[in-house]
Protein backbone atom coordinates (compact mmCIF):
# COMPACT_ATOMS: atom_id res chain seq x y z
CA UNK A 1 3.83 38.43 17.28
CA UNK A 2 5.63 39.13 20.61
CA UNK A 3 6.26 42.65 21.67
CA UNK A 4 8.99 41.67 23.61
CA UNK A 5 10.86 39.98 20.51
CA UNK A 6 9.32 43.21 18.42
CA UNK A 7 9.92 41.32 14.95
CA UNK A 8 8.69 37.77 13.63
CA UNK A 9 8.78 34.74 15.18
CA UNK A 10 11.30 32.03 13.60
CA UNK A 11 10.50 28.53 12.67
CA UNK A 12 10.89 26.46 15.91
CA UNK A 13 10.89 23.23 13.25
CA UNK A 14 14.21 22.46 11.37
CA UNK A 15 13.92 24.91 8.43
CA UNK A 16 16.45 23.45 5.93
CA UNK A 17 16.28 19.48 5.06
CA UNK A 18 19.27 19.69 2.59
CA UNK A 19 22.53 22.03 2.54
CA UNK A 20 21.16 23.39 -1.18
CA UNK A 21 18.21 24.56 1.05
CA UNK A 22 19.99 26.28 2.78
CA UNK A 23 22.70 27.93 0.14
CA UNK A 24 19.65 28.44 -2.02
CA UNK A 25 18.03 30.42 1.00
CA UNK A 26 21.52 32.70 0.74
CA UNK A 27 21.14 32.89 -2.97
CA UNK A 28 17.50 34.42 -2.44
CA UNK A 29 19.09 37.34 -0.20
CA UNK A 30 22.06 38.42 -2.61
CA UNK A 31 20.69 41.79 -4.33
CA UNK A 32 20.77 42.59 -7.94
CA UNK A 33 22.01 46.31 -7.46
CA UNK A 34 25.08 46.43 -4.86
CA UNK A 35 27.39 45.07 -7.23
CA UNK A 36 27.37 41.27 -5.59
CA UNK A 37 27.62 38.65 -8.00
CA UNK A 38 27.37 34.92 -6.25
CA UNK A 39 29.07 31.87 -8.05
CA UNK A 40 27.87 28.67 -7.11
CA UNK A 41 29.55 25.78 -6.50
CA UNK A 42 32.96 27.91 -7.75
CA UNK A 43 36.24 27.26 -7.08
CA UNK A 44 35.56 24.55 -4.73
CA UNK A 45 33.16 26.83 -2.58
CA UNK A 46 29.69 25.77 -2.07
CA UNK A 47 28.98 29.56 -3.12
CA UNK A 48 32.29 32.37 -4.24
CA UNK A 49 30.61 35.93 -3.48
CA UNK A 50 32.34 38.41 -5.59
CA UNK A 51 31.92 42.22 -5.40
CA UNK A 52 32.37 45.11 -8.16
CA UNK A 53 35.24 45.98 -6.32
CA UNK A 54 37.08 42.50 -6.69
CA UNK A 55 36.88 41.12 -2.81
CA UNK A 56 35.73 37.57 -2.75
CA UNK A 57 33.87 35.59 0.25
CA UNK A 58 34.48 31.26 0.03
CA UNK A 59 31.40 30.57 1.52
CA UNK A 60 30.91 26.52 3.01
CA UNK A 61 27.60 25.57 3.78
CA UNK A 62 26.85 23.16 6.02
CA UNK A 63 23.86 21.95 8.29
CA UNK A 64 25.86 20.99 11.27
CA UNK A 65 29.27 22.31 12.30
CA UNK A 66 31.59 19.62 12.88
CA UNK A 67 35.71 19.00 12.65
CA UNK A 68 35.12 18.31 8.61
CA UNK A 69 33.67 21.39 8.03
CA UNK A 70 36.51 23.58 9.35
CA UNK A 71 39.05 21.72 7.31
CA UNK A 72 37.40 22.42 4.10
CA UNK A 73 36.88 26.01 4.64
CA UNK A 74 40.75 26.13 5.82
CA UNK A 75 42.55 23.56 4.10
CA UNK A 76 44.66 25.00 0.75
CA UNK A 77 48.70 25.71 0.15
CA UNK A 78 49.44 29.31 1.15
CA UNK A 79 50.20 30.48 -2.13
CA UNK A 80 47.46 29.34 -3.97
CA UNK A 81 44.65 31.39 -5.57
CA UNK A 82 42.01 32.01 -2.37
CA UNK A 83 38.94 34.07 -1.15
CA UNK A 84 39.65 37.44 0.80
CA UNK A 85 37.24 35.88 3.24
CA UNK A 86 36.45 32.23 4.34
CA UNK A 87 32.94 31.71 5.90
CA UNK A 88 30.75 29.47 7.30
CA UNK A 89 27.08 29.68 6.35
CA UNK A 90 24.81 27.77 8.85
CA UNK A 91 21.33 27.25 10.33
CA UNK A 92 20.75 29.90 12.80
CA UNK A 93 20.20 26.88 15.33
CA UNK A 94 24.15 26.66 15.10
CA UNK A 95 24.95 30.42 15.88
CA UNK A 96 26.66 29.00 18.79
CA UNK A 97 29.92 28.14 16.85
CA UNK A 98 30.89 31.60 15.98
CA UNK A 99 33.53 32.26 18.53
CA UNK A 100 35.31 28.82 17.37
CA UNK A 101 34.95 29.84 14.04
CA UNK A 102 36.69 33.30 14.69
CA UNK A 103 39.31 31.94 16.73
CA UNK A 104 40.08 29.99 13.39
CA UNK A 105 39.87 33.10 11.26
CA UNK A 106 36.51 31.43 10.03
CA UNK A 107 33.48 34.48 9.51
CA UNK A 108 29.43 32.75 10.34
CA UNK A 109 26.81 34.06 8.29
CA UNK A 110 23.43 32.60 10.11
CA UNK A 111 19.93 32.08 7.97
CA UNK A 112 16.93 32.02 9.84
CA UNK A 113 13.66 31.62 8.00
CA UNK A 114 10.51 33.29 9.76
CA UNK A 115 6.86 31.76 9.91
CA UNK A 116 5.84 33.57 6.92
CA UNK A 117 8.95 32.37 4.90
CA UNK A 118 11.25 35.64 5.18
CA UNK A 119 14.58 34.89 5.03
CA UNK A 120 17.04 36.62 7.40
CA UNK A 121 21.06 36.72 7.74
CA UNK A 122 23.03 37.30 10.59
CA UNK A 123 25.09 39.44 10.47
CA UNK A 124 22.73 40.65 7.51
CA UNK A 125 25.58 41.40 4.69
CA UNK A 126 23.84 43.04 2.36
CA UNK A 127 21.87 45.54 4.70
CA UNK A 128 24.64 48.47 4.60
CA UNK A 129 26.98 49.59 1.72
CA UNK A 130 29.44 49.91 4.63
CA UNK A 131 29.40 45.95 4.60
CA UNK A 132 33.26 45.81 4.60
CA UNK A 133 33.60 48.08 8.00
CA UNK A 134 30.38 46.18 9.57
CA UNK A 135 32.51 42.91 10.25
CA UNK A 136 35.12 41.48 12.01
CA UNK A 137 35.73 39.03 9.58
CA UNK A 138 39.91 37.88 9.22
CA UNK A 139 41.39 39.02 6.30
CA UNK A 140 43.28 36.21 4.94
CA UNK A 141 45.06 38.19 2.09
CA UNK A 142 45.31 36.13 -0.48
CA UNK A 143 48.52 35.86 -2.96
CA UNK A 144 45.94 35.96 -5.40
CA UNK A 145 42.53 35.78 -5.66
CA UNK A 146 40.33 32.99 -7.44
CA UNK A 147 39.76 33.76 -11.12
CA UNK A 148 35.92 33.85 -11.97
CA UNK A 149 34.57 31.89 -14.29
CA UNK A 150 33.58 33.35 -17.68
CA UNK A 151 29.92 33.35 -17.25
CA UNK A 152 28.12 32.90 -13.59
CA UNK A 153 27.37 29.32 -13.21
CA UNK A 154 23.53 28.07 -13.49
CA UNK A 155 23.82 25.05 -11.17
CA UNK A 156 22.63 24.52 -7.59
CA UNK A 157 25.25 25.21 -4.91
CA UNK A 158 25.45 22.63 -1.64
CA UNK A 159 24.12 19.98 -3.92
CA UNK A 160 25.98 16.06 -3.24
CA UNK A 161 28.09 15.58 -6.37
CA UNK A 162 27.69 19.04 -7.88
CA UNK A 163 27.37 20.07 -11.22
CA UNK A 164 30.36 22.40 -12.04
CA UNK A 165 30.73 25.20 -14.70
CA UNK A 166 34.63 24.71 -15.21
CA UNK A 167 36.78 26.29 -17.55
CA UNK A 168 37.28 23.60 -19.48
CA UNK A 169 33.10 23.19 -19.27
CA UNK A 170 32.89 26.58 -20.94
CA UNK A 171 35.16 25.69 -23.69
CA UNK A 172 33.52 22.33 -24.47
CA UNK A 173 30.23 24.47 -24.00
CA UNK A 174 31.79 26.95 -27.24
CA UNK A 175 32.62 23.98 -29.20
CA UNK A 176 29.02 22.40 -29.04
CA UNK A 177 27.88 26.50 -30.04
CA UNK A 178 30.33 26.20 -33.28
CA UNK A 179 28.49 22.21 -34.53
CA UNK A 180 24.88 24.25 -33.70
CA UNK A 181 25.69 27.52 -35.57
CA UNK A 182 27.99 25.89 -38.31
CA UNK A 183 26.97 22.56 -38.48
CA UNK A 184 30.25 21.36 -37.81
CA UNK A 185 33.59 21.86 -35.88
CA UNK A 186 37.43 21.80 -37.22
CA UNK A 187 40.88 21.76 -35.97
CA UNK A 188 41.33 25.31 -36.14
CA UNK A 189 38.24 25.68 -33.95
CA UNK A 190 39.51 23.25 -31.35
CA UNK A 191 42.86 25.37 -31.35
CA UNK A 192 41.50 28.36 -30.59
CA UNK A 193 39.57 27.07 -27.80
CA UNK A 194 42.24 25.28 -26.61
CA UNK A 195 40.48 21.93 -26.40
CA UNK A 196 41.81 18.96 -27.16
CA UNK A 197 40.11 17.06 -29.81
CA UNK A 198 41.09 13.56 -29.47
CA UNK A 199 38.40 12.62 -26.63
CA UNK A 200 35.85 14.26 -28.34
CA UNK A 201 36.65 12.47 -32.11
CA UNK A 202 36.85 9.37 -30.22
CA UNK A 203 33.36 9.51 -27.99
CA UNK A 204 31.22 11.70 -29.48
CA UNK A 205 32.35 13.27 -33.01
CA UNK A 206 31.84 11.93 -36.61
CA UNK A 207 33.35 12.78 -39.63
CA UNK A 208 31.69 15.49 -42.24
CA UNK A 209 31.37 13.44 -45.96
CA UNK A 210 34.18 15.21 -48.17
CA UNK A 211 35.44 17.75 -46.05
CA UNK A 212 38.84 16.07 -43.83
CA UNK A 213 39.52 17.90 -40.63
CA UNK A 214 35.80 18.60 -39.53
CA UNK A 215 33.35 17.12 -37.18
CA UNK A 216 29.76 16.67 -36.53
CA UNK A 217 27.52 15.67 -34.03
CA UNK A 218 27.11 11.59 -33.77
CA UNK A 219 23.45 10.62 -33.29
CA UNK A 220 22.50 11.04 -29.86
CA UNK A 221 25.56 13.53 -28.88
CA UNK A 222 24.17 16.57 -29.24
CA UNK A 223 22.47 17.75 -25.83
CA UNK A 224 26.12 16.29 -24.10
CA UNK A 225 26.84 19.67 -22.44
CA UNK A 226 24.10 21.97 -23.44
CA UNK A 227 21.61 19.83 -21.39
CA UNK A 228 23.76 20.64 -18.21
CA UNK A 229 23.20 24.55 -18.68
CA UNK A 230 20.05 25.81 -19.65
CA UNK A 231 20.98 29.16 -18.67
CA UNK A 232 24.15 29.59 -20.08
CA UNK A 233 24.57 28.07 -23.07
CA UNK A 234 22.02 29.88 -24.41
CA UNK A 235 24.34 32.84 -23.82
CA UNK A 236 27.36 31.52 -24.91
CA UNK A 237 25.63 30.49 -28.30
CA UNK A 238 24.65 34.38 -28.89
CA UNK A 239 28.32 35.07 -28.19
CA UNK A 240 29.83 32.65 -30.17
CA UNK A 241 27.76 33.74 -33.26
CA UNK A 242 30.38 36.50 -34.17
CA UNK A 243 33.03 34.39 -33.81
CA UNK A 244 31.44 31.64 -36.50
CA UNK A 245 30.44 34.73 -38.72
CA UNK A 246 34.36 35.93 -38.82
CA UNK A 247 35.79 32.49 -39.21
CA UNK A 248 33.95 31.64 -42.85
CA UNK A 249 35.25 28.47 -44.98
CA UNK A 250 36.05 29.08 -48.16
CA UNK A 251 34.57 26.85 -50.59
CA UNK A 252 32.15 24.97 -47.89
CA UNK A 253 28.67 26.06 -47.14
CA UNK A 254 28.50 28.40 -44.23
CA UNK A 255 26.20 25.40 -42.60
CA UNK A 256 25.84 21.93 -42.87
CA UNK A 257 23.18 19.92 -41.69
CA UNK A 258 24.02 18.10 -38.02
């Protein structure tokens, strides 16, 4: 270790191959008790940062800075929902951009990895409570802000083709909960989750024998969504147990067989 540097020596090789490398290096740093809560691949953000105290961060991930990368963390109509803060998150290799990026009203979050695998940020967000007074970031004052999913999204962030956890995910996500805990799913169900039940009677519903109005699983259909979230559904099926257990139907058994 040099004395002159007086700290670790960083990786003189590239030290991210893919932008979910990177993103996933982030992810690593974002502490458990500070109130941050990171949403991946949110809102159209490679990762939305939220804090207890409701500011947001739209953080864009890329390897190499370049004209396409400043449109997508600036592009959207001036009264739509946005991120207090818009920020680039980069390979320390590209700390260079910063000034451009401020000139734009664009904050740079660097990630350096050292020889030993520590992961550092510049500036290093998390390493005051003061983190709001620490930067120099532009507000951009949003008309509104983006509204958070229902639960925090288990999918990588900076991934090609992403995975999403949308709202309408989450509700199709509920639905599959009601067939697993009930054994099958109605009209009334599909009201109150506001989905529409016509794509899913057509692809991957069948009828229940002697009951008109329900739904079951066809053969094959079953892992559809749940397969997508590991995490989550799991979570959603413990919430959604309440709701089968107060919605009972009178004269049918409480479950049917898939």
């Amino acid at each position: 270790m040099s004395e002159e540097m007086g700290c670790e020596t960083m990786r003189k090789t590239k030290p991210f191959e893919k932008e979910a490398d990177l993103c996933a290096a982030f992810l690593g740093r974002v502490p458990s008790d500070q109130g941050w809560t990171a949403y991946p691949e949110t809102a159209g953000w490679d990762i939305l940062l939220t804090h207890a105290d409701g500011w947001q961060i739209g953080i864009e991930a890329k390897l190499r800075m370049n004209l396409k990368v400043l449109s997508q963390a600036l592009d959207y109509p001036w009264h739509d929902a946005g991120p207090d803060f818009r920020v680039l998150l980069l390979p320390a290799s590209a700390s260079q951009y910063r000034e451009l990026a401020d000139a734009l009203g664009l904050g740079v979050i660097t990630v350096a990895v050292g020889a030993r695998g520590q992961v550092r940020l510049e500036p290093d967000l998390f390493g005051t409570p003061q983190w709001l007074l620490c930067r120099n970031w532009f507000y951009w004052n949003p008309t509104k802000r983006h509204t958070l999913p229902e639960y925090v999204p288990d999918v990588a962030a900076g991934v090609p083709s992403p995975v999403t956890l949308t709202e309408w995910k989450i509700r199709a996500l509920k639905i599959s909960a009601i067939i697993e805990l009930r054994g099958y799913v109605d009209r009334d169900d599909f009201s109150r989750m506001q989905v529409d039940r016509r794509r899913w009677v057509t692809l991957w519903l069948a009828p229940v024998e002697n009951r008109p109005g329900a739904w079951k699983w066809r053969e094959g259909c079953a892992e559809r969504f749940a397969a997508q979230h590991p995490d989550v559904y799991p979570r959603i099926l413990a919430d959604m147990a309440e709701y089968v257990d107060s919605t009972p139907r009178s004269g049918v058994q409480t479950r049917l067989a898939v």
